[in-house]
PDB file of N, CA and C in Angstrom:
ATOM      1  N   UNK A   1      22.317  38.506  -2.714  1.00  0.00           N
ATOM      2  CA  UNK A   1      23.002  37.410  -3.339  1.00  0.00           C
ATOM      3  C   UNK A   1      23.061  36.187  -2.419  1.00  0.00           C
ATOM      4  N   UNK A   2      23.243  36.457  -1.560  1.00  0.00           N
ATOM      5  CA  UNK A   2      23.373  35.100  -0.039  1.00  0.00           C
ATOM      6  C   UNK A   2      21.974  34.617  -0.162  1.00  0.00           C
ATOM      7  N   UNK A   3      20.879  35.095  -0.330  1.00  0.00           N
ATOM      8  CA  UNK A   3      19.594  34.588  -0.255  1.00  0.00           C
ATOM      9  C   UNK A   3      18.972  33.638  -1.420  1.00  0.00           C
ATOM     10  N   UNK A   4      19.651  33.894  -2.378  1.00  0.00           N
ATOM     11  CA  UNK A   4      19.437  32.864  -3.574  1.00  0.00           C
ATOM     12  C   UNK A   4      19.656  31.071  -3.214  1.00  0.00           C
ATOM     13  N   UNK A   5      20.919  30.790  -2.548  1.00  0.00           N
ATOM     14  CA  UNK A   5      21.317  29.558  -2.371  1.00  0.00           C
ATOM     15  C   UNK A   5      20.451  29.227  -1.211  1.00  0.00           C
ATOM     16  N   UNK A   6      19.576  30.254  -0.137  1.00  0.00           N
ATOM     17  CA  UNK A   6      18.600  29.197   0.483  1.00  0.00           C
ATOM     18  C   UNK A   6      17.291  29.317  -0.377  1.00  0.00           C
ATOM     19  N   UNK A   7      16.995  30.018  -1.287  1.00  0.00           N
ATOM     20  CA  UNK A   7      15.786  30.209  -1.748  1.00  0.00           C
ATOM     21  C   UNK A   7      16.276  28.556  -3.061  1.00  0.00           C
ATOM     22  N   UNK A   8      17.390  28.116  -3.378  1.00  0.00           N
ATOM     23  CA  UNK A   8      17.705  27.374  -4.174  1.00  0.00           C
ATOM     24  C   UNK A   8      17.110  25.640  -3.441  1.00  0.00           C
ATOM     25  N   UNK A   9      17.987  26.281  -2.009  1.00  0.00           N
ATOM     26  CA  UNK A   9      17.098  25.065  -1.024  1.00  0.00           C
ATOM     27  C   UNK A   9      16.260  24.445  -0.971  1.00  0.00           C
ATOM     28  N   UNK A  10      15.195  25.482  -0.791  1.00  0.00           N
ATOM     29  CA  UNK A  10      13.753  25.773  -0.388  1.00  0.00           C
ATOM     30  C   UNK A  10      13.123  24.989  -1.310  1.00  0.00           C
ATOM     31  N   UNK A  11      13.558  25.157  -2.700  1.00  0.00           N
ATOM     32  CA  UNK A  11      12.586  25.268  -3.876  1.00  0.00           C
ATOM     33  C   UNK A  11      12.922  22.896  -3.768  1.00  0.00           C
ATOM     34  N   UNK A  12      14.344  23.205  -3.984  1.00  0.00           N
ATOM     35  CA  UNK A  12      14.786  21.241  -4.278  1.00  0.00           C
ATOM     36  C   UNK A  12      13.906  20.661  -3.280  1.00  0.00           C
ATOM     37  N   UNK A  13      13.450  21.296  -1.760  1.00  0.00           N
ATOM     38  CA  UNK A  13      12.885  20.524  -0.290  1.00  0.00           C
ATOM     39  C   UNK A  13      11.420  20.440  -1.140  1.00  0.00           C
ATOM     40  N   UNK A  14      10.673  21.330  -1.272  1.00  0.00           N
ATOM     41  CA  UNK A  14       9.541  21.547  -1.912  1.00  0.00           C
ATOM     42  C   UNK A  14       9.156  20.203  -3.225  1.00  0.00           C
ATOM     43  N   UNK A  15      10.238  20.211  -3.788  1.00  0.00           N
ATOM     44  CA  UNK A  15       9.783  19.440  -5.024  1.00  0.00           C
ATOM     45  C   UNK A  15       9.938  17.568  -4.789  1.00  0.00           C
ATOM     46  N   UNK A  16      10.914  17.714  -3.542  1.00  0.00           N
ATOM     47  CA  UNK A  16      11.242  16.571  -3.031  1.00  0.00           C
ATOM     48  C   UNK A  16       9.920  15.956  -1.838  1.00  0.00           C
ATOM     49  N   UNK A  17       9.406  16.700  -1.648  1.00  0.00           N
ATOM     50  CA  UNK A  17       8.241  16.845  -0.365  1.00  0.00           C
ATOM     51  C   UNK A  17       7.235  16.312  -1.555  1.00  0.00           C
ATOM     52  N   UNK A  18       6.903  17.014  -2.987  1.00  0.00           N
ATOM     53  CA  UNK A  18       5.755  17.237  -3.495  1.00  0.00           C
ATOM     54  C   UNK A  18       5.868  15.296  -4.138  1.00  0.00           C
ATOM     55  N   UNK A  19       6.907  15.340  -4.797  1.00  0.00           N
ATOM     56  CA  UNK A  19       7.364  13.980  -5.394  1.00  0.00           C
ATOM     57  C   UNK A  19       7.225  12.972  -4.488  1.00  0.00           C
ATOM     58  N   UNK A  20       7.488  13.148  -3.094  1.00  0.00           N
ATOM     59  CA  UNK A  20       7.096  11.595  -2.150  1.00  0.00           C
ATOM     60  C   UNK A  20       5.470  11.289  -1.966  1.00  0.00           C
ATOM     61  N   UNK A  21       4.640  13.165  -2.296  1.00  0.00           N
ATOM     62  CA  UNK A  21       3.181  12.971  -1.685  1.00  0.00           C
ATOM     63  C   UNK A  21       2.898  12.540  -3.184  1.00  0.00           C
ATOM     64  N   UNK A  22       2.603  12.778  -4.058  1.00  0.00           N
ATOM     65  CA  UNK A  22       2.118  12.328  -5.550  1.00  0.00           C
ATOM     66  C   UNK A  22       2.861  11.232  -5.857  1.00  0.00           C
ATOM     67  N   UNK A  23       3.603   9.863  -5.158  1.00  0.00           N
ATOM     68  CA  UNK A  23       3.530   8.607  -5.157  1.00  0.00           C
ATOM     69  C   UNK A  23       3.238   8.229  -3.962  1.00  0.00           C
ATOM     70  N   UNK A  24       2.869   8.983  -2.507  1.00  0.00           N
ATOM     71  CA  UNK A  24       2.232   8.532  -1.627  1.00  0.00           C
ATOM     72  C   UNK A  24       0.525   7.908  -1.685  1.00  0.00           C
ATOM     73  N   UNK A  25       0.030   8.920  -2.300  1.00  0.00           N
ATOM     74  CA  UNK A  25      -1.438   8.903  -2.288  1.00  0.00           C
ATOM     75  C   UNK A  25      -1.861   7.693  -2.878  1.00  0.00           C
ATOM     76  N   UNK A  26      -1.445   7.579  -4.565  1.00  0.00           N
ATOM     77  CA  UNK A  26      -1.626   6.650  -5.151  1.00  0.00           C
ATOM     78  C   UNK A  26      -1.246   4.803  -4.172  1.00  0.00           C
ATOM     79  N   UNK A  27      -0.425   5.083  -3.472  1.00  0.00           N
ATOM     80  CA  UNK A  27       0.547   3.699  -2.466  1.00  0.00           C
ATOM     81  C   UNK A  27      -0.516   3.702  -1.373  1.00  0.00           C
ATOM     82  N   UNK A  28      -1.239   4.540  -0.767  1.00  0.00           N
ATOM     83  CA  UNK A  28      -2.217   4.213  -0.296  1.00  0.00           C
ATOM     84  C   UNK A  28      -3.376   4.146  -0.272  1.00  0.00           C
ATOM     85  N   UNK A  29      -3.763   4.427  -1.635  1.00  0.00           N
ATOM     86  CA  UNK A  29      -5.189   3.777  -2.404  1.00  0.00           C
ATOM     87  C   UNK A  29      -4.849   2.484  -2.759  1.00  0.00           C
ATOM     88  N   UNK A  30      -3.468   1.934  -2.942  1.00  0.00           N
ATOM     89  CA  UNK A  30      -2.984   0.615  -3.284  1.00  0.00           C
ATOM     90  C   UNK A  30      -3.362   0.080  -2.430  1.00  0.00           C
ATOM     91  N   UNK A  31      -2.982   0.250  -1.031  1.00  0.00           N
ATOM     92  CA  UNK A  31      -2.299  -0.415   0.349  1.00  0.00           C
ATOM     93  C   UNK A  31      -4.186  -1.132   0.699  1.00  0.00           C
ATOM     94  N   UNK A  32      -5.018   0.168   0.302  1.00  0.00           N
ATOM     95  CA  UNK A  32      -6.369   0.563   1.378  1.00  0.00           C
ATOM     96  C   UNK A  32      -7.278  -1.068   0.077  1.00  0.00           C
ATOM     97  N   UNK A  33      -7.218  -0.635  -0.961  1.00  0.00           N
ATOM     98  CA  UNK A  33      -7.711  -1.426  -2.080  1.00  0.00           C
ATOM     99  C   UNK A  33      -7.367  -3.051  -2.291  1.00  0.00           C
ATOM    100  N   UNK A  34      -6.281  -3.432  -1.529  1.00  0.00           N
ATOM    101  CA  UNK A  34      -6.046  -4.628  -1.679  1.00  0.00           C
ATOM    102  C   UNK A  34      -5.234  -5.231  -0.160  1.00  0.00           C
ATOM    103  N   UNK A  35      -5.782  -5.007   1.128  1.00  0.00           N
ATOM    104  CA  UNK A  35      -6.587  -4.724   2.100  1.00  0.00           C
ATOM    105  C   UNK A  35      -5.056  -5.265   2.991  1.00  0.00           C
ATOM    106  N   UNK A  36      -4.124  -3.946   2.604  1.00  0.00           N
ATOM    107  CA  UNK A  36      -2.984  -3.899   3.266  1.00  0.00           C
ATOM    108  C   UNK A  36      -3.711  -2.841   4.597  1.00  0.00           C
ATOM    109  N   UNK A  37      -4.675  -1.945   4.355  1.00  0.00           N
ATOM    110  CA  UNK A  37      -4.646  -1.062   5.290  1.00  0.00           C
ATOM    111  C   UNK A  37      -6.561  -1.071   5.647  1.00  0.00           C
ATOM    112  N   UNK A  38      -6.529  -1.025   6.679  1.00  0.00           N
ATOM    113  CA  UNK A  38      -8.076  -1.037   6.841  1.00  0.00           C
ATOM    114  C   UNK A  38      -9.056  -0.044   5.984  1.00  0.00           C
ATOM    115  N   UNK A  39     -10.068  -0.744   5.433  1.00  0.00           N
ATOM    116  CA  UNK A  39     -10.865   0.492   4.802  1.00  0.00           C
ATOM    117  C   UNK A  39     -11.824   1.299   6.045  1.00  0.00           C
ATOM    118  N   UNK A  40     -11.864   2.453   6.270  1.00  0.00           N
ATOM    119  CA  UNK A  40     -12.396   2.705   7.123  1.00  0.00           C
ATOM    120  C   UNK A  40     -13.955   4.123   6.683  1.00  0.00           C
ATOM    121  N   UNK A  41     -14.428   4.956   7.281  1.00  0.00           N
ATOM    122  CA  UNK A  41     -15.396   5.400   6.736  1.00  0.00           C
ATOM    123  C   UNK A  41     -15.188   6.657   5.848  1.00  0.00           C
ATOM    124  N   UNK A  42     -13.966   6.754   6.230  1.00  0.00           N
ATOM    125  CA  UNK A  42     -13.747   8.620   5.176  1.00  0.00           C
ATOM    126  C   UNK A  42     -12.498   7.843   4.175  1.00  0.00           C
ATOM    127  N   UNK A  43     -12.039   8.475   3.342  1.00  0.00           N
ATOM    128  CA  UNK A  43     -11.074   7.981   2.703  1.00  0.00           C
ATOM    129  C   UNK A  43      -9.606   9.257   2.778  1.00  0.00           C
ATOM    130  N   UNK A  44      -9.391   9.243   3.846  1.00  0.00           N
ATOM    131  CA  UNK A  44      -8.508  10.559   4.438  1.00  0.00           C
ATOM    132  C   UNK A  44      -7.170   9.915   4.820  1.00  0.00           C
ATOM    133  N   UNK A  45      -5.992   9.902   4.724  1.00  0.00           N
ATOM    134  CA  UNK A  45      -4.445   9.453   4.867  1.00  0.00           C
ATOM    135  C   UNK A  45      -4.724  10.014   5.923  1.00  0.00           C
ATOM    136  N   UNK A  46      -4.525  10.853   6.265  1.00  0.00           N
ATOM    137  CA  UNK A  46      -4.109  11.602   8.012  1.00  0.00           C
ATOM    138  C   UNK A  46      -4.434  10.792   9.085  1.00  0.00           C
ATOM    139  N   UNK A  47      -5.803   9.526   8.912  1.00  0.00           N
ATOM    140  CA  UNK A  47      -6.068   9.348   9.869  1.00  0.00           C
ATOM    141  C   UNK A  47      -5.541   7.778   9.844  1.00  0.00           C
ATOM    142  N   UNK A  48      -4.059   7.185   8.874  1.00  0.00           N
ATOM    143  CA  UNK A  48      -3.796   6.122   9.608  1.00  0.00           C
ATOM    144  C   UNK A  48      -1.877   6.790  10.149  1.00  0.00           C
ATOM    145  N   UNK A  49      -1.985   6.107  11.016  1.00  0.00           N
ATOM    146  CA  UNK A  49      -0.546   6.714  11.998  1.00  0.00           C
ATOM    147  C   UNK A  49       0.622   6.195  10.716  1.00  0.00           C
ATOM    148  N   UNK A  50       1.703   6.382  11.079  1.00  0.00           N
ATOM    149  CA  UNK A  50       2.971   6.699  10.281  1.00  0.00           C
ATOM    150  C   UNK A  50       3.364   4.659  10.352  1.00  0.00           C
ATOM    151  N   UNK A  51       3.356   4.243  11.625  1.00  0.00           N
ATOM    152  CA  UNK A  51       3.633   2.745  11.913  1.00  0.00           C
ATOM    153  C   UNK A  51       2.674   2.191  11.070  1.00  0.00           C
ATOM    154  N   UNK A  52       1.639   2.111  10.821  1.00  0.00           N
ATOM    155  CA  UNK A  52       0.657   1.313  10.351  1.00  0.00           C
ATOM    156  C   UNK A  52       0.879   1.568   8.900  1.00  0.00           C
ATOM    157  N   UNK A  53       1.424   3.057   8.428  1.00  0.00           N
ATOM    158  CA  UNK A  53       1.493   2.795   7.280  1.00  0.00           C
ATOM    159  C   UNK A  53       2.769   2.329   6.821  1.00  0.00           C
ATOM    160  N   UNK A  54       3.902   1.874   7.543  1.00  0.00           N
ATOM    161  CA  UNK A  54       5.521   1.523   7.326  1.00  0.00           C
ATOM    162  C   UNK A  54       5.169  -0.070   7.072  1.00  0.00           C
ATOM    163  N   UNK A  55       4.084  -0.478   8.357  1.00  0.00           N
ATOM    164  CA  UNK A  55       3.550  -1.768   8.876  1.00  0.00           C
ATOM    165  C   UNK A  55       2.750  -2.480   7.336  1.00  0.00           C
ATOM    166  N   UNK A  56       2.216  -1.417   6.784  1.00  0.00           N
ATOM    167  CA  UNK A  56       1.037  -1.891   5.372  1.00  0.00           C
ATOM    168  C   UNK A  56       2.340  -2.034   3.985  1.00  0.00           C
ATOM    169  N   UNK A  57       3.158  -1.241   4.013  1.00  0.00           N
ATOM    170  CA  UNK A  57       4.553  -0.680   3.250  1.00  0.00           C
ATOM    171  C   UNK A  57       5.297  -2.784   3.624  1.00  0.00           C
ATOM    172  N   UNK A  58       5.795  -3.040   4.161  1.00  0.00           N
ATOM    173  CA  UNK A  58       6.309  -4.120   4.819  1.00  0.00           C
ATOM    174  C   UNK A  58       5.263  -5.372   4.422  1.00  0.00           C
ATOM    175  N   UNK A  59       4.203  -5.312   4.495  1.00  0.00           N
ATOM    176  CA  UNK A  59       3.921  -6.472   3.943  1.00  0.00           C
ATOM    177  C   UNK A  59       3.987  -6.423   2.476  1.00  0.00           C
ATOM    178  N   UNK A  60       3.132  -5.058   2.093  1.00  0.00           N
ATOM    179  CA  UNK A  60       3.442  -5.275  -0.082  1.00  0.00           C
ATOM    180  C   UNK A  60       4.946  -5.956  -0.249  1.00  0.00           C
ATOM    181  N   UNK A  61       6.059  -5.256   0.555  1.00  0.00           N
ATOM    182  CA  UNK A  61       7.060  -5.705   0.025  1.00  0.00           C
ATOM    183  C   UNK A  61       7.444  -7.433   0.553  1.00  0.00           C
ATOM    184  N   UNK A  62       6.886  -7.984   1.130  1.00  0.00           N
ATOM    185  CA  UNK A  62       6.825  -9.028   1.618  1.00  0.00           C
ATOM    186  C   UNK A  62       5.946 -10.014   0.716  1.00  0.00           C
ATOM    187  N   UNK A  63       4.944  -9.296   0.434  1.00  0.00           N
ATOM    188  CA  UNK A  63       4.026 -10.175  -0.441  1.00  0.00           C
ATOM    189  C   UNK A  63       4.640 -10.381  -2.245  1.00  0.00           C
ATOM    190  N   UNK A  64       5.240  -9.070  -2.258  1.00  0.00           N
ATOM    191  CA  UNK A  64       6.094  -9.232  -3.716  1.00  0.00           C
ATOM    192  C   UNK A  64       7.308  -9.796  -3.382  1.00  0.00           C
ATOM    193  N   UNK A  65       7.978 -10.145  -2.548  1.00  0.00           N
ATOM    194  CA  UNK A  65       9.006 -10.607  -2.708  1.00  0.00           C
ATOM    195  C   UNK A  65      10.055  -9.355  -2.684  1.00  0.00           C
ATOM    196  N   UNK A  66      10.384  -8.494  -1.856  1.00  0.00           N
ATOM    197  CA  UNK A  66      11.037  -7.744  -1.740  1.00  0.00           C
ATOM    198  C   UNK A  66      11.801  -7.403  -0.705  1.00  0.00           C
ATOM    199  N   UNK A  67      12.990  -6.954  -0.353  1.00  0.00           N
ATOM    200  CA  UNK A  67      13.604  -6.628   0.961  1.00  0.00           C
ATOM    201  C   UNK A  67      12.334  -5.963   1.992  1.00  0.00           C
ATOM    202  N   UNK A  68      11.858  -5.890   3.246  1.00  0.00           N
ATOM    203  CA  UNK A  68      10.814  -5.409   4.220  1.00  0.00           C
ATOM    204  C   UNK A  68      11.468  -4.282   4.587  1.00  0.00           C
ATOM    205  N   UNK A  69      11.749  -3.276   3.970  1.00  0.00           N
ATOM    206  CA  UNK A  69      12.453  -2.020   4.670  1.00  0.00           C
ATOM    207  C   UNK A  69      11.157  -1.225   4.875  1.00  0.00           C
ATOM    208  N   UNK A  70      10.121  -1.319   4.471  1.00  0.00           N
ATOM    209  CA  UNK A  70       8.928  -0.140   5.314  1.00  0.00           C
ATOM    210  C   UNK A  70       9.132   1.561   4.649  1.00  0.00           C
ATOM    211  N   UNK A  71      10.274   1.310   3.807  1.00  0.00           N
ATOM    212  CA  UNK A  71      10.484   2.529   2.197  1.00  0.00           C
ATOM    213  C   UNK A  71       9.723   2.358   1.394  1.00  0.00           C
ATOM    214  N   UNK A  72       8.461   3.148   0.550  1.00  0.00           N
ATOM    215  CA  UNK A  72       8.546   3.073  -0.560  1.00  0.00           C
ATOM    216  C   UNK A  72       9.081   3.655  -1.706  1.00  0.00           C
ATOM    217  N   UNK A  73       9.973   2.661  -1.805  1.00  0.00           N
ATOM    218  CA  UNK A  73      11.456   3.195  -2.473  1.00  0.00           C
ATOM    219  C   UNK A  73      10.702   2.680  -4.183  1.00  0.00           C
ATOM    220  N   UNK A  74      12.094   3.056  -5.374  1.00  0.00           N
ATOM    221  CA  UNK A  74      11.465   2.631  -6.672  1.00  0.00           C
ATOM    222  C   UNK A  74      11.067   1.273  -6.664  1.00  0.00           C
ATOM    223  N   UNK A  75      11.558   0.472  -6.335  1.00  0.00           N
ATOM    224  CA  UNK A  75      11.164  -1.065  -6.555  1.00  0.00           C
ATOM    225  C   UNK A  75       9.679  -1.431  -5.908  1.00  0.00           C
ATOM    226  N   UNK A  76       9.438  -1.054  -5.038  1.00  0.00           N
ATOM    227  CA  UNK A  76       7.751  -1.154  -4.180  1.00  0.00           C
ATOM    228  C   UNK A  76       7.147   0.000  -5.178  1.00  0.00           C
ATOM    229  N   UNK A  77       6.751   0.686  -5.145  1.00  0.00           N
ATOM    230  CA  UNK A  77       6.246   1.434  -6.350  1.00  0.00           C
ATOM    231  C   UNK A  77       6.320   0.856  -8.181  1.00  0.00           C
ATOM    232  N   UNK A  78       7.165  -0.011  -8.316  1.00  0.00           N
ATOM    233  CA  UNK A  78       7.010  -0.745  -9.297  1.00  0.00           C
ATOM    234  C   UNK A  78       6.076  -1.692  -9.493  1.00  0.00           C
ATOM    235  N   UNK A  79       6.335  -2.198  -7.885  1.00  0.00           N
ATOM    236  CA  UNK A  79       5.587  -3.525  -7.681  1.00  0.00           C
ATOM    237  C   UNK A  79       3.978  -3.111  -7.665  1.00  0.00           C
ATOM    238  N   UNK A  80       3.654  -2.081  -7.037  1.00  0.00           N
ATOM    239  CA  UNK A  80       2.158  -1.150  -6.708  1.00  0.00           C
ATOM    240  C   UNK A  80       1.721  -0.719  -8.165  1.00  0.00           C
ATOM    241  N   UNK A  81       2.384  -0.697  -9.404  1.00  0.00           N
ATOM    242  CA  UNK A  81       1.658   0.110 -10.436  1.00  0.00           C
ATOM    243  C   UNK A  81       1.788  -1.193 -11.481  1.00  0.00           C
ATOM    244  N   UNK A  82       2.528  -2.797 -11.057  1.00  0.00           N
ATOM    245  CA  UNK A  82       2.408  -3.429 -12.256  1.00  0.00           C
ATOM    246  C   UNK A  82       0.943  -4.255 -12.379  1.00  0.00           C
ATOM    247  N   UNK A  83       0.520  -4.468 -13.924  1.00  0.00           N
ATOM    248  CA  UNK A  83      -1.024  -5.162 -13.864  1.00  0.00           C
ATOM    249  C   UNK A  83      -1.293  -6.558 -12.710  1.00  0.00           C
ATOM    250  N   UNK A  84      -2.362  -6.633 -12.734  1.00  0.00           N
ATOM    251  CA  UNK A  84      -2.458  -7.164 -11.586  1.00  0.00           C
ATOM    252  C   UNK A  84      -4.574  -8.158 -11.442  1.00  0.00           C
ATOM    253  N   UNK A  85      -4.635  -8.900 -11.035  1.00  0.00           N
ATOM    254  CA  UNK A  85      -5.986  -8.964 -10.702  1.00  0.00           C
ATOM    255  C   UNK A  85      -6.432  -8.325  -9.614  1.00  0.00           C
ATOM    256  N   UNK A  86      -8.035  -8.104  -9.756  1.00  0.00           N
ATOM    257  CA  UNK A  86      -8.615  -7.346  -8.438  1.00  0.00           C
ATOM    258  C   UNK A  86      -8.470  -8.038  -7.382  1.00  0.00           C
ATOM    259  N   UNK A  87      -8.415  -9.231  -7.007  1.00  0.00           N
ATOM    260  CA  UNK A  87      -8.587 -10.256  -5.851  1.00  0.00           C
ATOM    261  C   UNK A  87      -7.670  -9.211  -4.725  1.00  0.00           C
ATOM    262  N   UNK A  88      -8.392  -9.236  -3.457  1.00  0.00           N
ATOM    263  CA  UNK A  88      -7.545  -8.650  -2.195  1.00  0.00           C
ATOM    264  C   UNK A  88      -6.228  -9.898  -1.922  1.00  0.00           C
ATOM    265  N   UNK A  89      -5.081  -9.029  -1.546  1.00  0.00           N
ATOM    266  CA  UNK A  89      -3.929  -9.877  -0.925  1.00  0.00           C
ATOM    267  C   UNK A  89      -4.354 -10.543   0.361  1.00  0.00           C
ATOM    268  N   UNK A  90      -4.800  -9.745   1.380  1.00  0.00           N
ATOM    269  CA  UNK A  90      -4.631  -9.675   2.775  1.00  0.00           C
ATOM    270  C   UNK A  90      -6.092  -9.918   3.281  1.00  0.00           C
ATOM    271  N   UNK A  91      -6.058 -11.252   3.669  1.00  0.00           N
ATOM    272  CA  UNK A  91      -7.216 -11.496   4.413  1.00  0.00           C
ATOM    273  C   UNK A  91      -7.684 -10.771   5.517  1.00  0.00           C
ATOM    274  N   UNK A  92      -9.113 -10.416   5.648  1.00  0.00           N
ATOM    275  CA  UNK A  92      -9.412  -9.577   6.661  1.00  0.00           C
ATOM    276  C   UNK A  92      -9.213 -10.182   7.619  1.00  0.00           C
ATOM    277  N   UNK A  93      -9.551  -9.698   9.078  1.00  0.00           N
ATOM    278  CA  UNK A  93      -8.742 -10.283  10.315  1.00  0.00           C
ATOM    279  C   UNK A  93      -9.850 -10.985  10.947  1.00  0.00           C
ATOM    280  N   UNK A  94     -10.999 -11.079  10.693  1.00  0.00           N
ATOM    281  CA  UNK A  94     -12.074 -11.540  11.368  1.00  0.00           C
ATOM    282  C   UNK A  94     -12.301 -13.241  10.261  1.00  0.00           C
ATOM    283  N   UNK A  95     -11.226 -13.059   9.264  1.00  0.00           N
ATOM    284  CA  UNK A  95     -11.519 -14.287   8.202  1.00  0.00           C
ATOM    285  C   UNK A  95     -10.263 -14.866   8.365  1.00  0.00           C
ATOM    286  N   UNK A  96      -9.069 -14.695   8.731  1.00  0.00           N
ATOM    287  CA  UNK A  96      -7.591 -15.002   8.996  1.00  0.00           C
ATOM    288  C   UNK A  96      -7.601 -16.099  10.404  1.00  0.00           C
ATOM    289  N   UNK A  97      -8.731 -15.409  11.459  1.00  0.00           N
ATOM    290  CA  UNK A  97      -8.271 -16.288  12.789  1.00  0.00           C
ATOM    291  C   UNK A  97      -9.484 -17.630  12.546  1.00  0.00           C
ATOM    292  N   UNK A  98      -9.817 -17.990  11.303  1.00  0.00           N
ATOM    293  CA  UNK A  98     -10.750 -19.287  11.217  1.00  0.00           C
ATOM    294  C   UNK A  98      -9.466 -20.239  10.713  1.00  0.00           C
ATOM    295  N   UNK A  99      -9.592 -21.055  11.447  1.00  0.00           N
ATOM    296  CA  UNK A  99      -8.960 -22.604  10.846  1.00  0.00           C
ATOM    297  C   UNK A  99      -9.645 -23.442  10.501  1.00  0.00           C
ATOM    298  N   UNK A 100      -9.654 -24.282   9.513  1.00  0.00           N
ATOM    299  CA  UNK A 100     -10.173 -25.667   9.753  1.00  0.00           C
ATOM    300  C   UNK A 100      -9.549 -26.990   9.770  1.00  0.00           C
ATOM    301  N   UNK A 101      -9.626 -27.860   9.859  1.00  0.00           N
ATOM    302  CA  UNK A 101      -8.616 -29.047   9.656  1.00  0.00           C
ATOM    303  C   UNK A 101      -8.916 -29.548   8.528  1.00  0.00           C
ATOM    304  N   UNK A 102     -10.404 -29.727   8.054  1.00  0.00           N
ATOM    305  CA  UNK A 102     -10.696 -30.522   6.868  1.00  0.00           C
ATOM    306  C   UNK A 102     -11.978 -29.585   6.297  1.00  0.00           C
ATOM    307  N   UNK A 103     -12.172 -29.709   4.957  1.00  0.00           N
ATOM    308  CA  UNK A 103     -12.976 -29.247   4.177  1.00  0.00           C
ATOM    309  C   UNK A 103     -13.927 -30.260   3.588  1.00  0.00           C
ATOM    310  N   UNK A 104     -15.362 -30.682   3.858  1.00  0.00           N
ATOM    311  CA  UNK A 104     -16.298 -31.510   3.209  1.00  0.00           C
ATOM    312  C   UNK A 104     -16.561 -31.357   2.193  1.00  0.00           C
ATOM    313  N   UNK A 105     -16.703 -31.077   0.639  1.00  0.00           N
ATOM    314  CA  UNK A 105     -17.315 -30.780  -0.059  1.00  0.00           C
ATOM    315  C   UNK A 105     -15.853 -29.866  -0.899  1.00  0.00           C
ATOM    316  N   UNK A 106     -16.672 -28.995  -1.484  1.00  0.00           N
ATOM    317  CA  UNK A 106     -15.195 -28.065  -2.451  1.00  0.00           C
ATOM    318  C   UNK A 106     -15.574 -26.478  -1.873  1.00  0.00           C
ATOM    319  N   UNK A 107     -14.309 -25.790  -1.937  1.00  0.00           N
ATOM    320  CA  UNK A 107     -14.481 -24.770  -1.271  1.00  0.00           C
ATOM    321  C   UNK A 107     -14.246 -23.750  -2.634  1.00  0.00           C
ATOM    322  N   UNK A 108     -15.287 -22.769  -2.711  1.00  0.00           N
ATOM    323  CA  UNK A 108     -15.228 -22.176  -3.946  1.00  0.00           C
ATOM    324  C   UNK A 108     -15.090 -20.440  -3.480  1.00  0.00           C
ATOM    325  N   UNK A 109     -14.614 -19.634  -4.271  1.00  0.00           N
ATOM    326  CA  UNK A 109     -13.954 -18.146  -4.083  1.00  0.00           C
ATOM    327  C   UNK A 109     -15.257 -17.370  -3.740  1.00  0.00           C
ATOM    328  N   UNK A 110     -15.331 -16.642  -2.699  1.00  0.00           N
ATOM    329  CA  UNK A 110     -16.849 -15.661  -2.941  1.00  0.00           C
ATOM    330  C   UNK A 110     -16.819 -14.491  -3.631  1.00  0.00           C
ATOM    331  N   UNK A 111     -16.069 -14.202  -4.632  1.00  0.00           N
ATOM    332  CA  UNK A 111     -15.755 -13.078  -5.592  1.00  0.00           C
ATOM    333  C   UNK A 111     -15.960 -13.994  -6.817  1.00  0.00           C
ATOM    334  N   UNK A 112     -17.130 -13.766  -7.952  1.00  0.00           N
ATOM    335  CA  UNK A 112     -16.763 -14.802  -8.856  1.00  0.00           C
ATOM    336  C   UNK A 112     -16.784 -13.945 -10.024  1.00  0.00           C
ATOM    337  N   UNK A 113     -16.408 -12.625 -10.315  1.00  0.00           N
ATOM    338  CA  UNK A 113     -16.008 -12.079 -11.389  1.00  0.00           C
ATOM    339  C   UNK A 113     -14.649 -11.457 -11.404  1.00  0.00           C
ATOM    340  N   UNK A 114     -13.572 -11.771 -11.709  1.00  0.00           N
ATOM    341  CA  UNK A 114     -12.271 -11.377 -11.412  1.00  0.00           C
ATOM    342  C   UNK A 114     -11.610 -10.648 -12.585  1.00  0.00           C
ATOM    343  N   UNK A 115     -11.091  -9.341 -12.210  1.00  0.00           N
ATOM    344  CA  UNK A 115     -10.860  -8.114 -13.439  1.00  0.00           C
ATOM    345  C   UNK A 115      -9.529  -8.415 -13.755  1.00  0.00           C
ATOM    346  N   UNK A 116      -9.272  -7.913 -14.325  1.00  0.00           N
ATOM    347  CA  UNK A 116      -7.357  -7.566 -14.294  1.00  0.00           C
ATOM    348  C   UNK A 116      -7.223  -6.239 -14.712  1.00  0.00           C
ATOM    349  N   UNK A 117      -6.168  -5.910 -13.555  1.00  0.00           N
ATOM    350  CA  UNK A 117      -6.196  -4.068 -13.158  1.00  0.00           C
ATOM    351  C   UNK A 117      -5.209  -4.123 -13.744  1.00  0.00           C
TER     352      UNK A 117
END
């Protein structure tokens, strides 16, 4: 009889564990797809550290307009599943450190078919 209330435990930790990874995965196909998180050559979670992904977590909520707590709590998960265009948020980092002062001519998008997801 004593063993029921940890086996009762066990089971709520389990479903609470399973419920953060089945809106994790999807938050970082978000994060990786609209270039919160580096795309790199395997498509494997394990291999970005816990900071980088709090760090990728912190800007979505920054870029939507949201408190930066580095949770993805219900409101960031709202923000990750509402429609949206394909265009990346987050400039890559090798395209971020160009400045210019002035532009000659018109500067036009190098993506010129744009979806809505």
């Amino acid at each position: 009889m004593a063993q029921y209330p940890l086996h009762l435990f066990g089971l709520c930790f389990l479903c609470l564990i399973s419920l953060r990874l089945m809106h994790g995965a999807p938050a970082i196909d978000f994060m990786r797809r609209f270039g919160y998180l580096e795309k790199g050559p395997t498509q494997a979670e394990a291999l970005y550290s816990g900071e980088a992904i709090i760090d990728a977590i912190k800007h979505v909520q920054k870029f939507g307009a949201l408190p930066q707590t580095g949770v993805l709590d219900r409101r960031t998960i709202e923000l990750m599943s509402a429609p949206r265009c394909g265009v990346v948020d987050v400039m890559q980092h090798d395209q971020s450190l160009r400045h210019r002062r002035y532009v000659i001519g018109s500067e036009s998008w190098r993506k010129r078919r744009i979806t809505y997801l």
